[in-house]
N, C-alpha and C. Protein backbone atom coordinates (compact mmCIF):
# COMPACT_ATOMS: atom_id res chain seq x y z
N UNK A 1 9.35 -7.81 27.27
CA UNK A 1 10.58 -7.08 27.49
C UNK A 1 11.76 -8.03 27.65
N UNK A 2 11.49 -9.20 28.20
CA UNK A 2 12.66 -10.09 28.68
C UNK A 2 13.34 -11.10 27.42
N UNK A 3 12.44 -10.92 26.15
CA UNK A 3 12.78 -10.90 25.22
C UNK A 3 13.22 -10.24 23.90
N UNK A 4 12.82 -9.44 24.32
CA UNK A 4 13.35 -7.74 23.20
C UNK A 4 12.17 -8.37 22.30
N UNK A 5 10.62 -8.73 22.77
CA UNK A 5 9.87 -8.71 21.50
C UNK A 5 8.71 -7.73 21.83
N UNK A 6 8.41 -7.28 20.95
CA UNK A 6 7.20 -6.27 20.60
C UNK A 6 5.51 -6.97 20.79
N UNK A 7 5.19 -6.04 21.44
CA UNK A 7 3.70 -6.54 21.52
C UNK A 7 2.41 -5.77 20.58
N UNK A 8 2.13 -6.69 19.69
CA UNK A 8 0.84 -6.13 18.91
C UNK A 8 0.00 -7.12 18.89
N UNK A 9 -1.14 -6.02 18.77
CA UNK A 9 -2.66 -6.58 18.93
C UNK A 9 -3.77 -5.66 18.44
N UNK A 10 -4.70 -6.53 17.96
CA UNK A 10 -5.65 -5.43 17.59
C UNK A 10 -6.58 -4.79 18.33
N UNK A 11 -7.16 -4.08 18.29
CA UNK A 11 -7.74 -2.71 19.06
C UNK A 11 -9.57 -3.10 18.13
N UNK A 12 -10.26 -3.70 19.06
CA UNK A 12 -11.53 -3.56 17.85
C UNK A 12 -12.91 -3.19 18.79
N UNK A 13 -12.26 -2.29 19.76
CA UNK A 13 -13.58 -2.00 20.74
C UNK A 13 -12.61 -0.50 21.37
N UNK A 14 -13.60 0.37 21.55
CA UNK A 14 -12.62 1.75 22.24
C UNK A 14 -12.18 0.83 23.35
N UNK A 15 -12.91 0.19 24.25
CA UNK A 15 -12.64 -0.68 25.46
C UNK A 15 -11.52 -1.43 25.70
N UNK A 16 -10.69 -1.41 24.60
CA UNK A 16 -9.41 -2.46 24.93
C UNK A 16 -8.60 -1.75 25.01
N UNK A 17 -8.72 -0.41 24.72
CA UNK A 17 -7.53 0.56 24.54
C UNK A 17 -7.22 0.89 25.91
N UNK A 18 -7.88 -0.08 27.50
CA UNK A 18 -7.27 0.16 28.61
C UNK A 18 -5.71 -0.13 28.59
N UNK A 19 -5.47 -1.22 28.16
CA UNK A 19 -4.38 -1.80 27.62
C UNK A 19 -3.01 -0.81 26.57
N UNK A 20 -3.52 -0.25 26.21
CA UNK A 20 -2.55 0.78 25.45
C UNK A 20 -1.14 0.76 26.01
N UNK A 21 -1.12 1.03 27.45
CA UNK A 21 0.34 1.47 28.05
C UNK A 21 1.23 0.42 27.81
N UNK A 22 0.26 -1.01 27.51
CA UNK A 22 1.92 -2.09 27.48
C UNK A 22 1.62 -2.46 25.56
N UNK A 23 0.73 -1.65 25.29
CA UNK A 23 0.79 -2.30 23.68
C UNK A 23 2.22 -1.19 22.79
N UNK A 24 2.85 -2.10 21.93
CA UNK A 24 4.12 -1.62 21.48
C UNK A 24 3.32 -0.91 19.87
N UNK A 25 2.48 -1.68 19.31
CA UNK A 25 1.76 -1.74 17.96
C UNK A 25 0.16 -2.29 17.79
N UNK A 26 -0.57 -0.64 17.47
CA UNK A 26 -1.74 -1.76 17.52
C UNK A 26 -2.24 -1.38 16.31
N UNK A 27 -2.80 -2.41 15.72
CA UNK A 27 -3.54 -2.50 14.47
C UNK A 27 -5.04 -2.19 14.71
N UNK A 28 -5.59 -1.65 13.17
CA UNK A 28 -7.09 -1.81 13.39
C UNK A 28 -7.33 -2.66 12.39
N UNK A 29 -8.36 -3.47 12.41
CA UNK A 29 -8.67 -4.53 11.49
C UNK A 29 -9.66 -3.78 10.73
N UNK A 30 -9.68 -4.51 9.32
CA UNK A 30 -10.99 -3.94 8.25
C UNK A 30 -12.13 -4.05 8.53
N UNK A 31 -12.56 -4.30 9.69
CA UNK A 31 -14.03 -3.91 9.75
C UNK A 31 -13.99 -3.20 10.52
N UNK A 32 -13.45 -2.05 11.11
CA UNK A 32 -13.45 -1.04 11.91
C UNK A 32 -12.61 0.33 10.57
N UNK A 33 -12.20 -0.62 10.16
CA UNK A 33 -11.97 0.91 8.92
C UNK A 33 -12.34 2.08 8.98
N UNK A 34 -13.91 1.96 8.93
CA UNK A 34 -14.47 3.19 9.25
C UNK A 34 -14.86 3.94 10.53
N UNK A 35 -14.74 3.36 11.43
CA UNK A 35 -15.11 3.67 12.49
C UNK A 35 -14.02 4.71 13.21
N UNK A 36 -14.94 5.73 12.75
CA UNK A 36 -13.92 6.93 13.38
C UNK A 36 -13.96 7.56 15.07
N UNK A 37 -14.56 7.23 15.39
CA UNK A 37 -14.36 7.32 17.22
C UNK A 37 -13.45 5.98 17.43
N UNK A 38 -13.11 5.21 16.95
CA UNK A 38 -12.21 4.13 17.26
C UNK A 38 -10.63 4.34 17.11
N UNK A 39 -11.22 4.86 15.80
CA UNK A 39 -9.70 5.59 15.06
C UNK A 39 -9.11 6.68 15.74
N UNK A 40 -9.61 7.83 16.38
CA UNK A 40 -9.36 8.93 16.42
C UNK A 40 -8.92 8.26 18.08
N UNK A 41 -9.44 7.56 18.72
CA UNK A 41 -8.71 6.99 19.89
C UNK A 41 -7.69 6.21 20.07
N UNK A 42 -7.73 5.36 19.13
CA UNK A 42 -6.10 4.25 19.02
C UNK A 42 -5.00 5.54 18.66
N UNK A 43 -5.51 6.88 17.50
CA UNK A 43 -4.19 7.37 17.63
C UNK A 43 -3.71 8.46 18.49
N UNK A 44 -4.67 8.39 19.52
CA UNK A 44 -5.11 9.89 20.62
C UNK A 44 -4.05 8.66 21.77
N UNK A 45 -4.40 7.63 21.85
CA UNK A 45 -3.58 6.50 22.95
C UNK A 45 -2.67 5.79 22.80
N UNK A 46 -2.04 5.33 21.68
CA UNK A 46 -1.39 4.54 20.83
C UNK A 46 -0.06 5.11 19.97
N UNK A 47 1.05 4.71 20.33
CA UNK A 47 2.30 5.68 19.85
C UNK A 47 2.48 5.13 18.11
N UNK A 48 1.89 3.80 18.02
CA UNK A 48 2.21 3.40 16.30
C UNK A 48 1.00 2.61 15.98
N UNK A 49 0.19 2.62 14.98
CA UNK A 49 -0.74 2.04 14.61
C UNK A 49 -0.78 1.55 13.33
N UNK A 50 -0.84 0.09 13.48
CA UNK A 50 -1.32 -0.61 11.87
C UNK A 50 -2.54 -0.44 11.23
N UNK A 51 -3.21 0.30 9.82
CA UNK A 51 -3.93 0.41 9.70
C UNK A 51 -4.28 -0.65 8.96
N UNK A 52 -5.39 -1.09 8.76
CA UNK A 52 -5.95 -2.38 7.89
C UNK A 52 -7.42 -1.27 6.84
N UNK A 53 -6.82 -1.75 5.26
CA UNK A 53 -7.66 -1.39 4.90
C UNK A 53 -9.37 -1.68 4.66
N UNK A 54 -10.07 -1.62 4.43
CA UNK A 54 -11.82 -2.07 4.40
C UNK A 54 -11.44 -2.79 3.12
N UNK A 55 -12.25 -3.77 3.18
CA UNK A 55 -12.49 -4.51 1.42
C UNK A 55 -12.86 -3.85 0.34
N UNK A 56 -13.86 -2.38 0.95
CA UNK A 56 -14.32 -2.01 0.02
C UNK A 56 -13.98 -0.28 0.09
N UNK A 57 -12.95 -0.28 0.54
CA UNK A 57 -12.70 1.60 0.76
C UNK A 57 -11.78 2.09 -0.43
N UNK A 58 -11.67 2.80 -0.73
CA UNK A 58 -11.29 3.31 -2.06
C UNK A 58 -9.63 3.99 -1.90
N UNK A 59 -9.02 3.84 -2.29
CA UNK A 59 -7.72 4.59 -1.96
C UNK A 59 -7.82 6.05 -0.77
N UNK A 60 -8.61 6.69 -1.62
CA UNK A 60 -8.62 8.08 -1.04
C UNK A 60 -9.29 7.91 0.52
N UNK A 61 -10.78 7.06 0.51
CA UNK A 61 -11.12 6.81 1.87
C UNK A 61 -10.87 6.07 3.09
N UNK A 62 -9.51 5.72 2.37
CA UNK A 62 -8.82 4.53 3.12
C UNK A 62 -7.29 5.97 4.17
N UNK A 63 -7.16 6.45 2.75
CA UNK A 63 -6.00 7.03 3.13
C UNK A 63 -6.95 8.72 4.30
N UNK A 64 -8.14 9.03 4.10
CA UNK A 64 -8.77 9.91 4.83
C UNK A 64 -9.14 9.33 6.33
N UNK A 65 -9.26 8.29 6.72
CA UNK A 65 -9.71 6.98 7.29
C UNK A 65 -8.07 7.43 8.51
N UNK A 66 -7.28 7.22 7.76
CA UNK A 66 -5.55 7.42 8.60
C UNK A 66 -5.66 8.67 8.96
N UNK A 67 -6.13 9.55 8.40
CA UNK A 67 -5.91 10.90 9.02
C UNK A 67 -6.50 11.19 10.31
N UNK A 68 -7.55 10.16 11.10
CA UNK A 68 -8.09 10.21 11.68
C UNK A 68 -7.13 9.40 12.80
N UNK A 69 -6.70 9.26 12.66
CA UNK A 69 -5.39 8.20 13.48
C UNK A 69 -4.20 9.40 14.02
N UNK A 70 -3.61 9.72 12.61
CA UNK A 70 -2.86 10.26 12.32
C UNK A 70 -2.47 11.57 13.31
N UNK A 71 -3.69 12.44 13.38
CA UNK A 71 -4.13 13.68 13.63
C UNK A 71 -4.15 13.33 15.71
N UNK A 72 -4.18 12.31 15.83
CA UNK A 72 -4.04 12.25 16.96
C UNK A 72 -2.82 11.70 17.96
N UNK A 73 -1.83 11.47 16.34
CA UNK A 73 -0.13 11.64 17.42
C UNK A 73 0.40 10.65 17.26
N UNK A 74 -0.21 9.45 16.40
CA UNK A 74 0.51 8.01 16.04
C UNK A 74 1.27 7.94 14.83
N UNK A 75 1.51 7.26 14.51
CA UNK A 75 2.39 7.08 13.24
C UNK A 75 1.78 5.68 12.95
N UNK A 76 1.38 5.72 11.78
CA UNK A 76 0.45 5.46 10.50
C UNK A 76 0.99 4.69 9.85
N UNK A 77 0.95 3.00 9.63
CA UNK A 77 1.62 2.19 8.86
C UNK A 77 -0.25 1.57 7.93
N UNK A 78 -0.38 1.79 6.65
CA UNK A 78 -1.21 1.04 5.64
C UNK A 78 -0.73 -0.50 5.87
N UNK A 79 -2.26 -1.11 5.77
CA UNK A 79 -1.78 -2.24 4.91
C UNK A 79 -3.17 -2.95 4.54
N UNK A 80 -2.62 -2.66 3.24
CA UNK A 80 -3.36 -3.28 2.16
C UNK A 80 -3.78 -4.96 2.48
N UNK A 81 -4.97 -5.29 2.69
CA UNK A 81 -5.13 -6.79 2.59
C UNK A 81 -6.28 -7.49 1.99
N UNK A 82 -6.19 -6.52 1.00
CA UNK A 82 -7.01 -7.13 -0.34
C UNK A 82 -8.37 -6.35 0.02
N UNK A 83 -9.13 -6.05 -1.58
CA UNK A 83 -10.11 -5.67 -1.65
C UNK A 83 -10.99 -7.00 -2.01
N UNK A 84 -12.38 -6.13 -2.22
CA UNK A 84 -13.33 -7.06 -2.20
C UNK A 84 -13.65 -7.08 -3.97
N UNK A 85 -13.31 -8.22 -4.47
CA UNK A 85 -13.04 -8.45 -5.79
C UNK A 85 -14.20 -9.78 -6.30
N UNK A 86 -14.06 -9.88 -7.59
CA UNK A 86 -15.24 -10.26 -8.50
C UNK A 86 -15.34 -11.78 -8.37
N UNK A 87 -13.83 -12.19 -8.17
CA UNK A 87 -13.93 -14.05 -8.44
C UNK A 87 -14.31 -14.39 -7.06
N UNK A 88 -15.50 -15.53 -6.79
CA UNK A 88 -15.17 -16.43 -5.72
C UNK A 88 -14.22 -17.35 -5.58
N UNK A 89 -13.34 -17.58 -6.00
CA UNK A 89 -12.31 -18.22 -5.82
C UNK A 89 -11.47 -17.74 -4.52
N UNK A 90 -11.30 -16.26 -4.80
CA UNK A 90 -10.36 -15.48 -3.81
C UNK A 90 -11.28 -14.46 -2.85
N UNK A 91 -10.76 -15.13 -1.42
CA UNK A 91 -11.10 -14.28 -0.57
C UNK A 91 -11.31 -12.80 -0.54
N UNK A 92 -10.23 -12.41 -1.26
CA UNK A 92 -10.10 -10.79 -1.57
C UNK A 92 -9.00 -10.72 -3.04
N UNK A 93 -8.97 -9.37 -3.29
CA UNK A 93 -7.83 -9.56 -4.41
C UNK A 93 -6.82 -8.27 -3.75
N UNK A 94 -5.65 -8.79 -3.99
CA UNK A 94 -4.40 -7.61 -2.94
C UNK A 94 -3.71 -6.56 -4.45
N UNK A 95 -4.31 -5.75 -4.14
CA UNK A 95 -4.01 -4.16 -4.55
C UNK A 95 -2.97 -3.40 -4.63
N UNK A 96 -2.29 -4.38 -5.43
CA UNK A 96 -0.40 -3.94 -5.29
C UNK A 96 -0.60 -1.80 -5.40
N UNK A 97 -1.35 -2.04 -6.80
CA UNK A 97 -1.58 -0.62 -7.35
C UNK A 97 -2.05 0.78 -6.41
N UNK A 98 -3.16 0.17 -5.91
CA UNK A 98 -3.81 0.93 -4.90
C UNK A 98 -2.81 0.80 -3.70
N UNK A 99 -2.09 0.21 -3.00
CA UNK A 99 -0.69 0.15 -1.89
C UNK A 99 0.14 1.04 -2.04
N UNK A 100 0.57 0.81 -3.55
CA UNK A 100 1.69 1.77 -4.16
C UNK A 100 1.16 3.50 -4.13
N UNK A 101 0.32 3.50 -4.65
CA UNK A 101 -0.77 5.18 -4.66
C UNK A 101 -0.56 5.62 -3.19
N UNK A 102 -1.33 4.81 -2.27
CA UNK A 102 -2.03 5.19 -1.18
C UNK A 102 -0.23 5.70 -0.83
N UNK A 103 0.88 4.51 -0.67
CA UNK A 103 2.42 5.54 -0.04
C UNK A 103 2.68 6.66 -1.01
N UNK A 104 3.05 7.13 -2.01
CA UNK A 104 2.88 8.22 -2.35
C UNK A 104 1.89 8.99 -1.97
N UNK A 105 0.61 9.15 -2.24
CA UNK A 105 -0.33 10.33 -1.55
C UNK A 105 -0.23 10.47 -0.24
N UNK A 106 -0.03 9.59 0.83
CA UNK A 106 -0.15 9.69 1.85
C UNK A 106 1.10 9.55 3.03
N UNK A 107 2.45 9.63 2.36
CA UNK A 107 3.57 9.40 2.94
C UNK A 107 3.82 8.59 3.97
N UNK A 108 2.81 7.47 4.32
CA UNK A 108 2.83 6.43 5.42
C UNK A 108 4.07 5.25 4.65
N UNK A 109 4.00 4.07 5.62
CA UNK A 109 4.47 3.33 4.95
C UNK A 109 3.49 2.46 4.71
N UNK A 110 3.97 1.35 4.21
CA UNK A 110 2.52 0.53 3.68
C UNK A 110 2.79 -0.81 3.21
N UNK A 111 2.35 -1.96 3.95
CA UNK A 111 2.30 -2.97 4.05
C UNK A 111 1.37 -3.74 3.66
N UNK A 112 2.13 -5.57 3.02
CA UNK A 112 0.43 -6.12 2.82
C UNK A 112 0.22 -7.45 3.73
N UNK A 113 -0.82 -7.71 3.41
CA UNK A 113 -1.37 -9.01 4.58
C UNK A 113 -1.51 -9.73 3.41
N UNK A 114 -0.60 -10.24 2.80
CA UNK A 114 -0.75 -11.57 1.75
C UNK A 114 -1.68 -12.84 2.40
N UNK A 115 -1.90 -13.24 3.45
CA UNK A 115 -2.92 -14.32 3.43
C UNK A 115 -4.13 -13.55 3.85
N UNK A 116 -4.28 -12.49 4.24
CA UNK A 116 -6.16 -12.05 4.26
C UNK A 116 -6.56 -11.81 2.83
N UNK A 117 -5.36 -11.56 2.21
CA UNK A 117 -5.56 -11.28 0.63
C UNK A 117 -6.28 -11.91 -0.36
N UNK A 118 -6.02 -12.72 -0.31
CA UNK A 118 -6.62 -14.20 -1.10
C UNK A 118 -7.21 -15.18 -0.19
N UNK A 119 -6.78 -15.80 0.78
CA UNK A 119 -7.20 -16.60 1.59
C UNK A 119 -7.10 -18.00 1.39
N UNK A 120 -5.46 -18.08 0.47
CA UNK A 120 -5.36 -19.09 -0.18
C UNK A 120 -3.56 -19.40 -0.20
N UNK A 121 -3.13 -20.35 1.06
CA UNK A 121 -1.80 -20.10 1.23
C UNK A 121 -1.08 -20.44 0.21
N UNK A 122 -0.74 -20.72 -0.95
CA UNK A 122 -0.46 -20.91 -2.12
C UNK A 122 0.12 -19.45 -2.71
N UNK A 123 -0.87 -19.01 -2.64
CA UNK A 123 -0.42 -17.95 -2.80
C UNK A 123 0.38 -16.74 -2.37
N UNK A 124 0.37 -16.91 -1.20
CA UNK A 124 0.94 -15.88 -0.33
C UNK A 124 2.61 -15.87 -0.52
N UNK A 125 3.48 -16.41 -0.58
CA UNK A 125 4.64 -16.20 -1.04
C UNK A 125 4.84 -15.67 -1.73
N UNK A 126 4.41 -15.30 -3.03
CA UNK A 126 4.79 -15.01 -4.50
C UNK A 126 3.96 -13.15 -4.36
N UNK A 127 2.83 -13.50 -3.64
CA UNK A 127 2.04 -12.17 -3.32
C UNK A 127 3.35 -11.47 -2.42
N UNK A 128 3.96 -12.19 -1.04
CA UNK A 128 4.92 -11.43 -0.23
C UNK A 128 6.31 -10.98 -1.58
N UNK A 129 6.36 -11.42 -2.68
CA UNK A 129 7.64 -11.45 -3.15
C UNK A 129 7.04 -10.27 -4.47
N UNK A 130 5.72 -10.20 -4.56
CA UNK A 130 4.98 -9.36 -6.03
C UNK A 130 5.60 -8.02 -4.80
N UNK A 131 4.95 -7.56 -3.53
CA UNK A 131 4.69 -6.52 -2.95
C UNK A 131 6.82 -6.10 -2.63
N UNK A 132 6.93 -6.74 -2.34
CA UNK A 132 8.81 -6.65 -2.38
C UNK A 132 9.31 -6.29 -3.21
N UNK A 133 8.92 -7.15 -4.50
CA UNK A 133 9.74 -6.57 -5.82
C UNK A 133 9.00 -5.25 -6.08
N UNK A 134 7.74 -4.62 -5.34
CA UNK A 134 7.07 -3.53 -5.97
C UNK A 134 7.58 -2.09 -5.13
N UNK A 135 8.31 -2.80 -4.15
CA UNK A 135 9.06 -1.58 -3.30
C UNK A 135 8.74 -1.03 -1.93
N UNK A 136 7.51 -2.09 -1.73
CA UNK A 136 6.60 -2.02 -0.50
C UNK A 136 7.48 -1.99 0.73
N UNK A 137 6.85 -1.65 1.95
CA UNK A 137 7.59 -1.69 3.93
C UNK A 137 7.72 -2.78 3.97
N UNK A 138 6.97 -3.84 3.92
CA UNK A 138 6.49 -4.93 4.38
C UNK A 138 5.58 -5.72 4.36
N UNK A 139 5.54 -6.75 5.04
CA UNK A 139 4.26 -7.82 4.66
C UNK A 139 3.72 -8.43 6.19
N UNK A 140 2.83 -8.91 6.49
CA UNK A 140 2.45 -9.97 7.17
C UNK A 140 1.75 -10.85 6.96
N UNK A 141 1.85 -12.13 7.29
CA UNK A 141 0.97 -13.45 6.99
C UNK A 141 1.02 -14.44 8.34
N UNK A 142 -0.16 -15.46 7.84
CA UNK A 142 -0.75 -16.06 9.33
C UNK A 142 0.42 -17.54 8.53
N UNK A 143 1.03 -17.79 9.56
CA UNK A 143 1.66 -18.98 9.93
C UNK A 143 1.97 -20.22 10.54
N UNK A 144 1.78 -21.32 10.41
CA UNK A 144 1.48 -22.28 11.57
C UNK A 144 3.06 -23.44 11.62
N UNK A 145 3.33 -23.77 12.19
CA UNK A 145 4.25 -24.84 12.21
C UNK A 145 3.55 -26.30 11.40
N UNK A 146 1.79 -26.94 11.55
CA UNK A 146 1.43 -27.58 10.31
C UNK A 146 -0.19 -26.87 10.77
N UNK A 147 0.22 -26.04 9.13
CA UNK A 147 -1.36 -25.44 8.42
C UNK A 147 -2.45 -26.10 8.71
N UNK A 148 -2.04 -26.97 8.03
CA UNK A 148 -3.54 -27.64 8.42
C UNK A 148 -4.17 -28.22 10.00
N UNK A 149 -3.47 -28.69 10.64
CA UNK A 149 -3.92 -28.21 11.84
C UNK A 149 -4.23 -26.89 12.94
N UNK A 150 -3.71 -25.87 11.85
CA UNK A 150 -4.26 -24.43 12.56
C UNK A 150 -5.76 -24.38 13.06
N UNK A 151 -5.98 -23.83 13.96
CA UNK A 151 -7.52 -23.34 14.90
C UNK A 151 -8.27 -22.93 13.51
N UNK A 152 -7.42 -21.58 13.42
CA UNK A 152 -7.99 -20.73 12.64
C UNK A 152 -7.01 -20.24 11.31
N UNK A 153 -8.27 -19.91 10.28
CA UNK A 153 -7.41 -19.51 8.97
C UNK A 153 -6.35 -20.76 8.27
N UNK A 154 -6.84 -21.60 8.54
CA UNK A 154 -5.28 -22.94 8.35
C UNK A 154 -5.84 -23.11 6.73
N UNK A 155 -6.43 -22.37 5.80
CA UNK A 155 -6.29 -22.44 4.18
C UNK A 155 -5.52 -21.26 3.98
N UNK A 156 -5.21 -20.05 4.77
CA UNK A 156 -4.56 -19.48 4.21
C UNK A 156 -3.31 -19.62 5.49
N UNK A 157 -2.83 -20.43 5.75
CA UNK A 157 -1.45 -20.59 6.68
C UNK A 157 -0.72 -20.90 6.15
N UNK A 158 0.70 -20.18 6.15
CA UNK A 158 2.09 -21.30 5.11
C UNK A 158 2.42 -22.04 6.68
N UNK A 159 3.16 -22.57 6.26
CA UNK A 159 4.56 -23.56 6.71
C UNK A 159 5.63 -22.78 7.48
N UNK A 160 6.55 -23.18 7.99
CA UNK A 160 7.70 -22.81 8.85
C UNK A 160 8.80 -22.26 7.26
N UNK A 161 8.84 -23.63 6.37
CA UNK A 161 9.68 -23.54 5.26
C UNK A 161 9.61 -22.55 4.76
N UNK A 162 8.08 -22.25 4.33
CA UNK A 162 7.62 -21.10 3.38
C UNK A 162 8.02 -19.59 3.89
N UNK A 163 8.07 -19.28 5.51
CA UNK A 163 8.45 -18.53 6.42
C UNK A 163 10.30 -18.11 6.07
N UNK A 164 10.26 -19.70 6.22
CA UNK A 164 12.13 -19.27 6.18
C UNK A 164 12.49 -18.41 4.34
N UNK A 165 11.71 -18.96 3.19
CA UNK A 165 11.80 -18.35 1.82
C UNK A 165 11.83 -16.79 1.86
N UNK A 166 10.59 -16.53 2.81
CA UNK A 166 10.47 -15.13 2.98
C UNK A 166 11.84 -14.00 3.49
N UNK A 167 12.25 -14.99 4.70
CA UNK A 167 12.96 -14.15 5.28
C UNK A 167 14.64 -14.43 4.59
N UNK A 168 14.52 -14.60 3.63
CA UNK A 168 16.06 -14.90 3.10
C UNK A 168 16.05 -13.93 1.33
């Protein structure tokens, strides 16, 4: 509060949702996708929820998946962060097409996670700038001041620089 910043976090146990009253945004991550007693509680407790899609859920069961959120009083943000695709090269492959569908059928807004996408920070700029030029809410990506010393995820971390490209 003493900064005018927002608190989000993910929700990946009914059990954390003690916490709800000071969470501003909570996400569910793709491996809870399906998990509908999880779902139907983040949006029964939770005034805005990020949804994360499954690697392998299909537009329609992704967007049936929110209704379960939905139906319980939150407001419903998608985000696409790649399906589970053919090359090992890429972590996942990000679903401009299926993003674009899912906000039309489902009137949410809809966001992507350019570095869970691929898993390959290289890429993630041009992915944040494909989903922009495609008309998308928004994006998020994992960031470090130097990548490569990140804990975690530091192959798919940009830079501070790469951060500032985005936001200009």
């Amino acid at each position: 509060d003493r900064f005018g910043l927002e608190l989000w976090t993910e929700i990946r146990d009914i059990a954390n949702l003690e916490h709800a009253p000071f969470i501003d945004v909570a996400w569910t991550g793709a491996r809870n996708a399906t998990n509908v007693e999880l779902l139907r509680e983040v949006g029964r407790r939770c005034p805005r929820v990020v949804m994360k899609r499954g690697p392998s859920q299909t537009v329609e069961e992704w967007l049936m998946a929110a209704e379960y959120i939905r139906l319980g009083g939150a407001k419903v943000t998608l985000c696409e962060r790649g399906i589970s695709g053919r090359d090992p090269m890429l972590r996942n492959t990000l679903d401009l097409a299926g993003a674009l569908l899912a906000r039309a059928m489902g009137g949410h807004e809809v966001i992507v996670d350019a570095s869970h996408a691929t898993g390959l920070a290289p890429l993630v700029v041009p992915l944040v700038k494909a989903a922009r030029a495609a008309g998308l809410d928004g994006a998020i990506v994992e960031a470090h001041p130097r990548p490569s010393e990140s804990i975690t995820d530091a192959k798919q971390a940009i830079g501070l620089d790469d951060v500032r490209l985005l936001l200009t």
